[in-house]
N, C-alpha and C. Protein backbone atom coordinates (compact mmCIF):
# COMPACT_ATOMS: atom_id res chain seq x y z
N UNK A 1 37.06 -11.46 18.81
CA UNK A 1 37.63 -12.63 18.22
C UNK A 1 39.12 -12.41 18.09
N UNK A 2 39.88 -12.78 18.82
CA UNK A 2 41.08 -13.16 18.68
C UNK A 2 41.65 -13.49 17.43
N UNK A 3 41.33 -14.32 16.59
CA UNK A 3 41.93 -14.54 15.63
C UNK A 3 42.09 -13.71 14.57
N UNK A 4 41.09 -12.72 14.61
CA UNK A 4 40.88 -11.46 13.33
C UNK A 4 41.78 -10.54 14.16
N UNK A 5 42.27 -10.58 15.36
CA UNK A 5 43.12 -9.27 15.27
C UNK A 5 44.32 -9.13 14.60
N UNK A 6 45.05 -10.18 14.20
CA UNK A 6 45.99 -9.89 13.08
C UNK A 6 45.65 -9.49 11.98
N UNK A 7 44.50 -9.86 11.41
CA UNK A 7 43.99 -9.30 9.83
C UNK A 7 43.42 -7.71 9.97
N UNK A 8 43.12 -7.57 11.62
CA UNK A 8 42.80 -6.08 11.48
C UNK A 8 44.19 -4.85 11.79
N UNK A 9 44.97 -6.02 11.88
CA UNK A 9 46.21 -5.30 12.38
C UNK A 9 46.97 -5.10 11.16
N UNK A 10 46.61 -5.68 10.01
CA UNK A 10 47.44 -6.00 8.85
C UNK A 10 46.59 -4.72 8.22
N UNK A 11 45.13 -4.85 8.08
CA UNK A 11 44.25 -3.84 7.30
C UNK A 11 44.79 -2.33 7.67
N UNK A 12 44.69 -2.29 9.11
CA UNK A 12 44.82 -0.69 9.88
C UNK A 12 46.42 0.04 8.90
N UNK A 13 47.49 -0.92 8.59
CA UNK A 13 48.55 -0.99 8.46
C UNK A 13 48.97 -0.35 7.03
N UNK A 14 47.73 -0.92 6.51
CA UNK A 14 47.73 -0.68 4.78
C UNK A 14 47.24 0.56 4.61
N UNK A 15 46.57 1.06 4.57
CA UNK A 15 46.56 2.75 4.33
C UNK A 15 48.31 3.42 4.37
N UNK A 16 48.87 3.26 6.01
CA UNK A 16 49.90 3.72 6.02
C UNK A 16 51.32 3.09 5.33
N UNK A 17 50.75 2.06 4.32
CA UNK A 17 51.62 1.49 4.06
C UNK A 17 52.01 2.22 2.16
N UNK A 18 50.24 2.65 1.84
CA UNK A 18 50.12 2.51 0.42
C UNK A 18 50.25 4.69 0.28
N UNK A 19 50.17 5.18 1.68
CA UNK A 19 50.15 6.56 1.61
C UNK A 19 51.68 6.83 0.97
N UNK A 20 53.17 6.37 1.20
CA UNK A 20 54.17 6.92 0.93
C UNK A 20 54.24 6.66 -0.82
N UNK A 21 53.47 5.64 -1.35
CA UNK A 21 53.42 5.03 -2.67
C UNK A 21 53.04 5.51 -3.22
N UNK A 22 52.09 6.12 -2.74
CA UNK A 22 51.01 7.34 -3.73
C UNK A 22 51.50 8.80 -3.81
N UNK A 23 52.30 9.36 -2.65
CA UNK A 23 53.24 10.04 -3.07
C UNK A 23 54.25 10.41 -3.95
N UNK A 24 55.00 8.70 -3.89
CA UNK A 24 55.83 8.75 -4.16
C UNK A 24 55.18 8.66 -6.53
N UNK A 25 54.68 7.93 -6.95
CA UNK A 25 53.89 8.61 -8.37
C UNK A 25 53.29 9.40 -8.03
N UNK A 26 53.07 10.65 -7.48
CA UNK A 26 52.79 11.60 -7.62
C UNK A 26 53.64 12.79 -7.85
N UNK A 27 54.95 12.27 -7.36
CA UNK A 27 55.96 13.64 -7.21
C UNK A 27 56.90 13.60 -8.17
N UNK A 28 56.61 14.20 -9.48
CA UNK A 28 57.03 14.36 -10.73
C UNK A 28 58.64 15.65 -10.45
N UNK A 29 59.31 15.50 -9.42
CA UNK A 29 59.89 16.82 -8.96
C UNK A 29 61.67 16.42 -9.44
N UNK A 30 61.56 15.07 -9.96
CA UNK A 30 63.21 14.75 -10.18
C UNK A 30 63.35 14.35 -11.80
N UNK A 31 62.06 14.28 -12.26
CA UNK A 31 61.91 13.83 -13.66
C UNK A 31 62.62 14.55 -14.91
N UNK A 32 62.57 16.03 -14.45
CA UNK A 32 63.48 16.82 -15.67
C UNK A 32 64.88 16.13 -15.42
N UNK A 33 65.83 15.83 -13.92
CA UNK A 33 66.63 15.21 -13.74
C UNK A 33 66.96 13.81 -14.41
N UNK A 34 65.94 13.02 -14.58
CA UNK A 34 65.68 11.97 -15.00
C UNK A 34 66.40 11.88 -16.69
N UNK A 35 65.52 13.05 -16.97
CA UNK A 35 65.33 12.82 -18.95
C UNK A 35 66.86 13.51 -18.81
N UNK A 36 67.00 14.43 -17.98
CA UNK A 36 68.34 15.12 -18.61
C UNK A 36 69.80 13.83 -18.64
N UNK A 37 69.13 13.04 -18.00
CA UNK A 37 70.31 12.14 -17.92
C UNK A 37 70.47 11.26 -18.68
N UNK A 38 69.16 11.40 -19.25
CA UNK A 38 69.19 9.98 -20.06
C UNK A 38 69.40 10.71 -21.82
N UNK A 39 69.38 12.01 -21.86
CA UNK A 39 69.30 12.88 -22.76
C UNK A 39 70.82 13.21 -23.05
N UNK A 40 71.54 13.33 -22.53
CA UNK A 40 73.21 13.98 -22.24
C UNK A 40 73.86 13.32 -22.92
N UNK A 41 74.24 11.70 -22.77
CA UNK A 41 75.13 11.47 -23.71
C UNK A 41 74.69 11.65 -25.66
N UNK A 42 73.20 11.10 -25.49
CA UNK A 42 73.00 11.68 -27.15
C UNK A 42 73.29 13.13 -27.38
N UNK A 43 72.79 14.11 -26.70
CA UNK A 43 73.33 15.36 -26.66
C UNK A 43 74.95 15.72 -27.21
N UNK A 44 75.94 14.94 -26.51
CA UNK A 44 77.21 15.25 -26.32
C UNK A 44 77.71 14.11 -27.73
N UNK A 45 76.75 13.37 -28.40
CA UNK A 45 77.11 12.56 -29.18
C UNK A 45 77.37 13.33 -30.86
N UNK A 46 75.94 14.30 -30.57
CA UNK A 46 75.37 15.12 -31.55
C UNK A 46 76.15 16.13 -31.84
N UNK A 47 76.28 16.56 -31.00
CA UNK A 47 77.53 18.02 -30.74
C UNK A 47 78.85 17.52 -31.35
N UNK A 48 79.34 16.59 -30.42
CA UNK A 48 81.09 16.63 -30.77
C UNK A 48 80.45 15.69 -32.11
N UNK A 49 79.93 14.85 -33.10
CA UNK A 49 79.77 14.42 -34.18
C UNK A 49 79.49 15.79 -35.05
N UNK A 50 79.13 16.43 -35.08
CA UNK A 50 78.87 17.51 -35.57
C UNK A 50 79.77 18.63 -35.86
N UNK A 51 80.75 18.52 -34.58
CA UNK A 51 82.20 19.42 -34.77
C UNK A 51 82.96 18.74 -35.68
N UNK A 52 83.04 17.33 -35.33
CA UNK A 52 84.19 17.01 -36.14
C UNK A 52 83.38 16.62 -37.69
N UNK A 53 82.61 16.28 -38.13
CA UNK A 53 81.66 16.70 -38.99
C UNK A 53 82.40 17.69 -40.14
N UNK A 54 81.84 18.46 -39.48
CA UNK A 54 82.14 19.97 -39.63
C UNK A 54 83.46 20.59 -39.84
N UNK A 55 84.74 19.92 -39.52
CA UNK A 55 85.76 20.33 -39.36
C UNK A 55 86.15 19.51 -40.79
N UNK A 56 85.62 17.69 -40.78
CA UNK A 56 86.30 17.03 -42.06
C UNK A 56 85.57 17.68 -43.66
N UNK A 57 84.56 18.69 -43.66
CA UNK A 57 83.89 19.33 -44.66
C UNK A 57 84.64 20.17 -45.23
N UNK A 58 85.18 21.00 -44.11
CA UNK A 58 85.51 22.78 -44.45
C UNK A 58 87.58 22.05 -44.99
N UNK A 59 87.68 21.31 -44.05
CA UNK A 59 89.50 20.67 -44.74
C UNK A 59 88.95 20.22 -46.22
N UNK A 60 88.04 19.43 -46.48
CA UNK A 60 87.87 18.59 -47.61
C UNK A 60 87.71 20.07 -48.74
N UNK A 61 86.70 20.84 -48.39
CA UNK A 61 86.52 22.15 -49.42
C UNK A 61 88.20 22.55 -49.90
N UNK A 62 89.42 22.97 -48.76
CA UNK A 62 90.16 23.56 -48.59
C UNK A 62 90.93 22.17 -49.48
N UNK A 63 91.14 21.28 -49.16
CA UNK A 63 91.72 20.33 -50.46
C UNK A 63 91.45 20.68 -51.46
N UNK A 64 90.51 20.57 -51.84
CA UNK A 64 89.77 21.22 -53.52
C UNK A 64 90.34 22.55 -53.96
N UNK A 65 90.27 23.10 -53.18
CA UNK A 65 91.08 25.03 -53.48
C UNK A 65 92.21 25.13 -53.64
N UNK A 66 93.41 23.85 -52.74
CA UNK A 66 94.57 23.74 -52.79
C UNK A 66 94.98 23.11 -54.38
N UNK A 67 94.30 22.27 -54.66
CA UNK A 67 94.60 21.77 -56.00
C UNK A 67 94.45 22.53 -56.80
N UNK A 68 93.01 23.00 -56.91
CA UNK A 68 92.60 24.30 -57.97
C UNK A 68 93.78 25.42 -58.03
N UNK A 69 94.08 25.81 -56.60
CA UNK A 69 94.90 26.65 -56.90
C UNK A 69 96.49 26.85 -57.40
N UNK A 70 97.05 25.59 -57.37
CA UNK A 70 98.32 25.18 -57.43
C UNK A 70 98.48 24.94 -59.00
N UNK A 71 97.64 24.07 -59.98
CA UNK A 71 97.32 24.35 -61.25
C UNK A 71 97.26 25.33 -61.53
N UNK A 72 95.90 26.28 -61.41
CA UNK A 72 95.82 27.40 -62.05
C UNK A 72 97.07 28.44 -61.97
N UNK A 73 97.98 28.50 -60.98
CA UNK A 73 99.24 28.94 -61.25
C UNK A 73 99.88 28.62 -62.16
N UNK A 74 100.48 27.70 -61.74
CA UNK A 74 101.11 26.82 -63.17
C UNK A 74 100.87 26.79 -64.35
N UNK A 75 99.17 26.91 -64.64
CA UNK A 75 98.47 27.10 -65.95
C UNK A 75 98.69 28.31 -66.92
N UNK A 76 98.77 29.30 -65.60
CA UNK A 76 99.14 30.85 -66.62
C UNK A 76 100.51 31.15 -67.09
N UNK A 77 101.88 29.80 -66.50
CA UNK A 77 102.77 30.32 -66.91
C UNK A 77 103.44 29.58 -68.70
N UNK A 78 104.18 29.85 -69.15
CA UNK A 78 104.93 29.26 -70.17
C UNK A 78 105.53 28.53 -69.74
N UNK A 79 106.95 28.73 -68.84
CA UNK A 79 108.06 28.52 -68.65
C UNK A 79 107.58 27.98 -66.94
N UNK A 80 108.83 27.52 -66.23
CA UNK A 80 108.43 27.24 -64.61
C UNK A 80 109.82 26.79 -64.48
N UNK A 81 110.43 27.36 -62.98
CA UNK A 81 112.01 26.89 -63.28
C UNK A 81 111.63 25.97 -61.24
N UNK A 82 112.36 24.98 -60.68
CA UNK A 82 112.16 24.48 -60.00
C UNK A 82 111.35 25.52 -58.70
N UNK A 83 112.17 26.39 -58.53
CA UNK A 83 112.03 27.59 -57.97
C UNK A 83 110.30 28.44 -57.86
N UNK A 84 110.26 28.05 -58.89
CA UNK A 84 109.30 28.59 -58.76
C UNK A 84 108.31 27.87 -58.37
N UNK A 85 108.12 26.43 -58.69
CA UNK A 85 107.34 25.71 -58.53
C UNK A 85 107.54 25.14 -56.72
N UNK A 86 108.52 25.51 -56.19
CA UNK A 86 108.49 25.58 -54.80
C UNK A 86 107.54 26.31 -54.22
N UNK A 87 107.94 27.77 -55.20
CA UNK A 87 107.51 28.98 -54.49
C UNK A 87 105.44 28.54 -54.54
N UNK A 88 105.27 28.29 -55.58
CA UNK A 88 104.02 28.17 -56.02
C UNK A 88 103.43 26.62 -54.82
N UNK A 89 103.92 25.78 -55.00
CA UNK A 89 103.72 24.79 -53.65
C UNK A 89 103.32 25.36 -52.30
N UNK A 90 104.74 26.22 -51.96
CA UNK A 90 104.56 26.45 -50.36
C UNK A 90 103.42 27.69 -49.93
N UNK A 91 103.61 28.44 -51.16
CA UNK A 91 102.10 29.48 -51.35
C UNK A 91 100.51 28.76 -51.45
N UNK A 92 100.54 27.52 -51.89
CA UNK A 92 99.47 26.80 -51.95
C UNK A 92 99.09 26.79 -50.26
N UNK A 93 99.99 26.54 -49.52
CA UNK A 93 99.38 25.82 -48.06
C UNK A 93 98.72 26.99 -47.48
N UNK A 94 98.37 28.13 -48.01
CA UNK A 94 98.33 29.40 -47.37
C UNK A 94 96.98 29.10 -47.45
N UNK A 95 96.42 28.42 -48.39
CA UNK A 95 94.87 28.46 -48.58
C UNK A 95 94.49 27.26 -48.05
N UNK A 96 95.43 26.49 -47.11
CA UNK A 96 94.79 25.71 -45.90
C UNK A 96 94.72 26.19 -44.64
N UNK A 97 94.72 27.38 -44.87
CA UNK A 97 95.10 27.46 -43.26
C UNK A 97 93.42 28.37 -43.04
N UNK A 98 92.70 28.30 -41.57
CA UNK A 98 93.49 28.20 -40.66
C UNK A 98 93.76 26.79 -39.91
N UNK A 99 94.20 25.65 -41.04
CA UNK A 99 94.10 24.55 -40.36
C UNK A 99 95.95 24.09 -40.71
N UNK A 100 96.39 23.63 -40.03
CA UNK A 100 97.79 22.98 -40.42
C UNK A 100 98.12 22.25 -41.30
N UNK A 101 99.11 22.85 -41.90
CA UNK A 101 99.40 22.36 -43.32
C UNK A 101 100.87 21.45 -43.56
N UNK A 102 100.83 20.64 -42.01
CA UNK A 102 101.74 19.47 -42.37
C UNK A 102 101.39 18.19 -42.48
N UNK A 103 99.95 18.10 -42.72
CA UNK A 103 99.39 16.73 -43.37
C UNK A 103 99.42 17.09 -44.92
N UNK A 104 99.31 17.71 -44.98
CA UNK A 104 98.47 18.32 -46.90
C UNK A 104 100.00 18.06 -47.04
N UNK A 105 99.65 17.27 -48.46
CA UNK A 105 100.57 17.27 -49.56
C UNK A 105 100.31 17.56 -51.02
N UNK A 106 100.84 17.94 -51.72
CA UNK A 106 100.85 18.93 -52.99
C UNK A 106 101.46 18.32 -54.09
N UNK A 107 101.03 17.97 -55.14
CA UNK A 107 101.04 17.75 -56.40
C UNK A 107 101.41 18.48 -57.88
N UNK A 108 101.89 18.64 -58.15
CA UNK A 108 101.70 19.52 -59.68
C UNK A 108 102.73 19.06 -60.81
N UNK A 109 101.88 18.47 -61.85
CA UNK A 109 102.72 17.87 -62.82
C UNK A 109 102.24 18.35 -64.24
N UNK A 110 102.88 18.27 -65.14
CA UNK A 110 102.15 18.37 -66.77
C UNK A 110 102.62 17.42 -67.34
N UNK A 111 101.76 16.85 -67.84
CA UNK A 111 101.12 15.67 -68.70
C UNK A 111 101.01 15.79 -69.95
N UNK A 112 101.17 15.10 -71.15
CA UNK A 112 100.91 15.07 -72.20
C UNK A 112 100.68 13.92 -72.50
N UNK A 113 99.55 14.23 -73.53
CA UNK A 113 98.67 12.95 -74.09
C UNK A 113 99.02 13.13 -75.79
N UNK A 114 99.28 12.24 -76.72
CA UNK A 114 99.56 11.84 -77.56
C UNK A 114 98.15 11.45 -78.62
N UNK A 115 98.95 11.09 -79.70
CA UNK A 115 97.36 10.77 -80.68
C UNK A 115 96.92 9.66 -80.29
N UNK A 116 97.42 8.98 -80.00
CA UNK A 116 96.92 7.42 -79.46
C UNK A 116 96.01 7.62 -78.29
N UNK A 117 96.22 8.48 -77.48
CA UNK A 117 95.69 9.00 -76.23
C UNK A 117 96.47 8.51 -75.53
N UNK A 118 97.52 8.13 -75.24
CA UNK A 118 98.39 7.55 -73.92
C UNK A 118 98.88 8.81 -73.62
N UNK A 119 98.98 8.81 -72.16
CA UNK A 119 99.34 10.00 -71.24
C UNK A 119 100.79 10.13 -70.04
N UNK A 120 101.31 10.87 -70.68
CA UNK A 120 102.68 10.17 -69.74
C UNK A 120 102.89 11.66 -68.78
N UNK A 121 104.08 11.61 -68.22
CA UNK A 121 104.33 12.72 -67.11
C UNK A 121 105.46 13.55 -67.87
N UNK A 122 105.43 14.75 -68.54
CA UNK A 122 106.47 15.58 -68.43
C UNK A 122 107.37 15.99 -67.72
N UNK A 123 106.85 16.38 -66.75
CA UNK A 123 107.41 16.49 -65.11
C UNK A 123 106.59 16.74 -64.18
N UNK A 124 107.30 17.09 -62.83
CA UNK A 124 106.30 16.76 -61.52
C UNK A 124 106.99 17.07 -60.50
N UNK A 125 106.37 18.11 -59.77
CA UNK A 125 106.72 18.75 -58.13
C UNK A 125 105.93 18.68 -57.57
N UNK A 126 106.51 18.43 -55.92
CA UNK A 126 105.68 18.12 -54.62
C UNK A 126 106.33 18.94 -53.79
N UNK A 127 105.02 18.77 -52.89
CA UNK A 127 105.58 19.19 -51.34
C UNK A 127 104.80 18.03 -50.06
N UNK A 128 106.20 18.06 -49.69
CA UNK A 128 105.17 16.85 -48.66
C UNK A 128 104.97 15.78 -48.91
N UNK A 129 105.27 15.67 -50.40
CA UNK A 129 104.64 14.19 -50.99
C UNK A 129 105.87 13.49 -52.07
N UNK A 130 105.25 12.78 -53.01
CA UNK A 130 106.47 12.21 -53.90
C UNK A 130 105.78 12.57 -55.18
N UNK A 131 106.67 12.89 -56.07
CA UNK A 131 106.36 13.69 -57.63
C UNK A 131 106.45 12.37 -58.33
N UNK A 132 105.62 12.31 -59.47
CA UNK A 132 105.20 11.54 -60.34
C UNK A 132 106.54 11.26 -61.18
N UNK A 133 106.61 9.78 -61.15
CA UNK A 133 107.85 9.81 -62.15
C UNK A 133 108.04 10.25 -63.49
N UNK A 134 108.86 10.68 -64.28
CA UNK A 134 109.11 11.79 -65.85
C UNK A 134 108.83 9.98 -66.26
N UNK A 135 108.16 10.45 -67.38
CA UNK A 135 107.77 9.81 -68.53
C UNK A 135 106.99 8.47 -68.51
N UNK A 136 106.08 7.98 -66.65
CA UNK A 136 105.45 7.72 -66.35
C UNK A 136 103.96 7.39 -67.20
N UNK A 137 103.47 6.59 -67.23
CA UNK A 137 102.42 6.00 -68.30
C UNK A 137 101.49 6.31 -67.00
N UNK A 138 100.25 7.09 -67.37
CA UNK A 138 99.45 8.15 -66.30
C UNK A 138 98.15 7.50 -67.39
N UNK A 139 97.98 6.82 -68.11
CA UNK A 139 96.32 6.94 -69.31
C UNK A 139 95.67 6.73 -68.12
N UNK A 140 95.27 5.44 -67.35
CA UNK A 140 94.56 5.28 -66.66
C UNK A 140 93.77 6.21 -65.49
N UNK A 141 94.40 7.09 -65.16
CA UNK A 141 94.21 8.06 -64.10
C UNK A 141 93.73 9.58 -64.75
N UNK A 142 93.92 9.62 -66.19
CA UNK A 142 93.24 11.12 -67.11
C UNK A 142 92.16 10.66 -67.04
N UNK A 143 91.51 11.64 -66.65
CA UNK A 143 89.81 11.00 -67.02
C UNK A 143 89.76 10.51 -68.87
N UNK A 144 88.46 9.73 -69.50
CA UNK A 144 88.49 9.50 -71.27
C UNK A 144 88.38 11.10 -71.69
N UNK A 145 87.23 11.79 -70.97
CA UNK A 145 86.61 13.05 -71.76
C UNK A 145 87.95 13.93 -72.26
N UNK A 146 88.94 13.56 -71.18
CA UNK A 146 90.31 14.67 -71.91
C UNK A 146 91.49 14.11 -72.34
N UNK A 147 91.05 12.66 -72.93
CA UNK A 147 92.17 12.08 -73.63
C UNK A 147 91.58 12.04 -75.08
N UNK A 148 90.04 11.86 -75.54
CA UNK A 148 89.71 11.53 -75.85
C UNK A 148 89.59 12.64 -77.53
N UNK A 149 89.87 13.99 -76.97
CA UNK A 149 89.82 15.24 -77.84
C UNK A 149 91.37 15.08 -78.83
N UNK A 150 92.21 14.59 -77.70
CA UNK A 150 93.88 14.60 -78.43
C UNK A 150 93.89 13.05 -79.19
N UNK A 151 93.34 12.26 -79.80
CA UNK A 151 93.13 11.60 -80.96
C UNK A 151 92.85 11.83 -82.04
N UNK A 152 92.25 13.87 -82.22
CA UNK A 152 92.44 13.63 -83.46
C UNK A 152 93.39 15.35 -83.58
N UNK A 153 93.95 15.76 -82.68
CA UNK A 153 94.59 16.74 -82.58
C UNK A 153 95.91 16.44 -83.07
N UNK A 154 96.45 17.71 -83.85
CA UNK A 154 97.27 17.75 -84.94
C UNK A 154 98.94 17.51 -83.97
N UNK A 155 98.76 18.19 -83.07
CA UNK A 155 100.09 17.67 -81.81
C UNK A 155 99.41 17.51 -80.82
N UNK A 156 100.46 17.06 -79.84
CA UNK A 156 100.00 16.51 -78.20
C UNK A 156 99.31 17.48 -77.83
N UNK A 157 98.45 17.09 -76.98
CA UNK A 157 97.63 17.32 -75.79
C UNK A 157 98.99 18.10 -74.31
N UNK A 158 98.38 18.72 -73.96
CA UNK A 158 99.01 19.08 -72.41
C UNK A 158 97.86 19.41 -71.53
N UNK A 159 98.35 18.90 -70.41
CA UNK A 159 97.55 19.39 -69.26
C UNK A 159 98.28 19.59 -67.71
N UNK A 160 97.89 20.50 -67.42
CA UNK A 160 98.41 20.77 -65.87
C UNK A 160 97.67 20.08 -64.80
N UNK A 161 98.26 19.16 -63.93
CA UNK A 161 97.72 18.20 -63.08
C UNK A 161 97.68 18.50 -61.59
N UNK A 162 96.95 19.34 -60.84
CA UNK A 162 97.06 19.59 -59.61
C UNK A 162 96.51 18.57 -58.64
N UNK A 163 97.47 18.03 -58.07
CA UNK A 163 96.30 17.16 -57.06
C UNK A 163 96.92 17.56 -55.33
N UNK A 164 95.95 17.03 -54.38
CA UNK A 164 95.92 17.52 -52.83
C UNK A 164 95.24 16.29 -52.20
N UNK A 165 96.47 16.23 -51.26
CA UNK A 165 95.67 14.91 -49.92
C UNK A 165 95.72 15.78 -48.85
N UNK A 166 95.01 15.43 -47.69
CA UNK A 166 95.10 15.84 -46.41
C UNK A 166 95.20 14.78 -45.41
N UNK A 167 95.34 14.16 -44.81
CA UNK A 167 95.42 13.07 -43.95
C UNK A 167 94.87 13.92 -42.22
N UNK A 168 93.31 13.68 -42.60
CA UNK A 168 92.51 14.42 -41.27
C UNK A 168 92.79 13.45 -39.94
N UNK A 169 93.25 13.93 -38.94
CA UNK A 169 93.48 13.27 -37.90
C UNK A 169 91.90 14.62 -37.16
N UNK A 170 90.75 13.68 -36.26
CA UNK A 170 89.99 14.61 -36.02
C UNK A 170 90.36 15.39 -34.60
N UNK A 171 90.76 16.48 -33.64
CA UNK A 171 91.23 16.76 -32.74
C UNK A 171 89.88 15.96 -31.59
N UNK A 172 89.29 15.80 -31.84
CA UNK A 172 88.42 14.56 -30.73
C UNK A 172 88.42 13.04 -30.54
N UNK A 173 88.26 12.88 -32.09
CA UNK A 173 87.80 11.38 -32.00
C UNK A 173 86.64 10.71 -31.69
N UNK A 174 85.96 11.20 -31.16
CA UNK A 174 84.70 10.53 -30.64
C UNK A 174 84.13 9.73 -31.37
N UNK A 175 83.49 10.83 -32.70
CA UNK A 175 82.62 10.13 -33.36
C UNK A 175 83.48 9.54 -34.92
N UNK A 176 84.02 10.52 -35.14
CA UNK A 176 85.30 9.74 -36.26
C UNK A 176 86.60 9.61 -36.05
N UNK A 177 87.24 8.66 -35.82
CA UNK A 177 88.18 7.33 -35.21
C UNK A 177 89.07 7.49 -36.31
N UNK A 178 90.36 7.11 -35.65
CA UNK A 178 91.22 7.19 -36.92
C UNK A 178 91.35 8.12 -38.11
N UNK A 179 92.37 7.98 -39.02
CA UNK A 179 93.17 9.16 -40.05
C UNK A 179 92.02 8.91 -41.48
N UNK A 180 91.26 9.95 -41.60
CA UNK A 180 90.58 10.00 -42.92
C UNK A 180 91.30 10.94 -43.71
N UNK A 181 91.52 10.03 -44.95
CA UNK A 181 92.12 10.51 -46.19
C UNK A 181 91.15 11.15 -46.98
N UNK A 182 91.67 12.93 -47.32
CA UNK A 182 90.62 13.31 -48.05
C UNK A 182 91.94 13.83 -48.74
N UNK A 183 91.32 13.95 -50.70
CA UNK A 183 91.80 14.34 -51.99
C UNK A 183 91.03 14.74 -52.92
N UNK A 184 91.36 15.24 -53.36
CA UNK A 184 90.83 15.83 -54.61
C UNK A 184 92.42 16.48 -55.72
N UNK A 185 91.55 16.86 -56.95
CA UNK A 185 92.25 17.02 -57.84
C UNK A 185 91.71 17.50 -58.87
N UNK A 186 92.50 17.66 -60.11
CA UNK A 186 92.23 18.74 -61.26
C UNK A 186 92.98 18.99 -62.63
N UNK A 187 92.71 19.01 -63.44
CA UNK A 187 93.10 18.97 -64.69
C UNK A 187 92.80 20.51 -65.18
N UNK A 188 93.78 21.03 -65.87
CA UNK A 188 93.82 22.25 -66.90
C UNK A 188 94.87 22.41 -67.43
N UNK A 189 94.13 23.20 -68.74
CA UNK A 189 94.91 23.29 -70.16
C UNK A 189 96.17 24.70 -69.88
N UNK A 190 96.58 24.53 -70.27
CA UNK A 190 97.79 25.59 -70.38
C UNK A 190 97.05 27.13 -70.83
N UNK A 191 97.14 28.21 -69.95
CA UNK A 191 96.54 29.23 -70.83
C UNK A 191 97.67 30.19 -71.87
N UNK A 192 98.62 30.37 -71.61
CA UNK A 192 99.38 31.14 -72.23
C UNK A 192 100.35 30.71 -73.32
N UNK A 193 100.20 29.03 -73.68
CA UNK A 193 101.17 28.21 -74.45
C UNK A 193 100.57 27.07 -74.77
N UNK A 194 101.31 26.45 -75.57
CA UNK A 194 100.42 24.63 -75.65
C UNK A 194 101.15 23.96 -74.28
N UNK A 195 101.89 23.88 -74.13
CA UNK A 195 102.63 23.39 -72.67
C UNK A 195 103.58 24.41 -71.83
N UNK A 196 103.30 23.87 -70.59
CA UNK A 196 104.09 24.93 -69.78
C UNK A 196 105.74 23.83 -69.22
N UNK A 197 106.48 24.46 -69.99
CA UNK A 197 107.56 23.70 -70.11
C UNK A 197 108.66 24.05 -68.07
N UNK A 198 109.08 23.31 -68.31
CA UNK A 198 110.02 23.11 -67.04
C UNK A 198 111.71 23.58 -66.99
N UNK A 199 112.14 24.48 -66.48
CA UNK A 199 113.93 24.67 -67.19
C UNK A 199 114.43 24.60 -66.08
């Protein structure tokens, strides 16, 4: 019959048509290729998020130490002549490193709080940054818990005010964009005097 030889020509055809198909789901041989590709950029997302992560943690700790430490200097002395409070500034950046210490800016002022509790600025040195203006109205920015003791204290209150910014620029970018501002700061009492005066 003539007319079935195309349908047997079509049938004979199909075996060799459906053999490369069945191969071809069978040969699992490019698939690790596959996932690795589709795996890589989360990979590389995880990683460099993770460095820079990691990098805005250990600066942010090192803010905290810079403040702590720039007070607690200041705290043990009586007296402080400009000089010194340079010296005590530019010694602060030592405990940023090993990261660069021309974003960090440096703070250190003493404060006195009154019976009323209002808190003004005695004086104030920087590095890097701008010092608090002398005789500056500061209540808002003392935390209450340490204004709150010099209301019924027989003279002023003093406190040594260390504060620290860093302005993190991340060396990637990837995953955090733009300048994150990290600060911290710190309050302490004078150890060797009621105030640590300025000459």
């Amino acid at each position: 019959m003539p007319h079935l030889r195309p349908l047997r020509l079509a049938t004979g055809r199909m075996p060799r048509l459906v053999a490369p198909l069945q191969r071809f789901a069978g040969d699992d041989g490019g698939v690790s290729a596959v996932e690795f590709a589709l795996l890589l950029p989360v990979m590389l997302t995880l990683y460099l998020g993770g460095v820079e992560v990691t990098s805005a943690v250990s600066i942010d700790r090192k803010v905290t130490l810079v403040s702590r430490t720039v007070a607690d200097l200041v705290a043990q002395a009586t007296t402080v002549t400009t000089a010194d409070l340079t010296d005590v500034l530019q010694a602060s950046t030592a405990v940023a490193a090993p990261y660069s210490a021309s974003p960090l800016k440096v703070t250190v002022s003493s404060v006195t709080i009154d019976t009323s509790k209002t808190a003004k600025i005695v004086w104030s040195s920087t590095l890097n940054g701008t010092a608090r203006v002398k005789d500056a109205d500061v209540t808002a920015l003392i935390p209450q818990a340490l204004r709150d003791p010099c209301a019924t204290a027989t003279t002023a209150c003093t406190l040594i005010w260390g504060e620290a910014t860093y302005d993190y620029k991340p060396t990637i970018g990837y995953v955090i964009t733009g300048t994150l501002t990290l600060k911290d700061q710190i309050f302490m009492k004078p150890r060797m005097s009621n105030e640590v005066t300025k000459s």
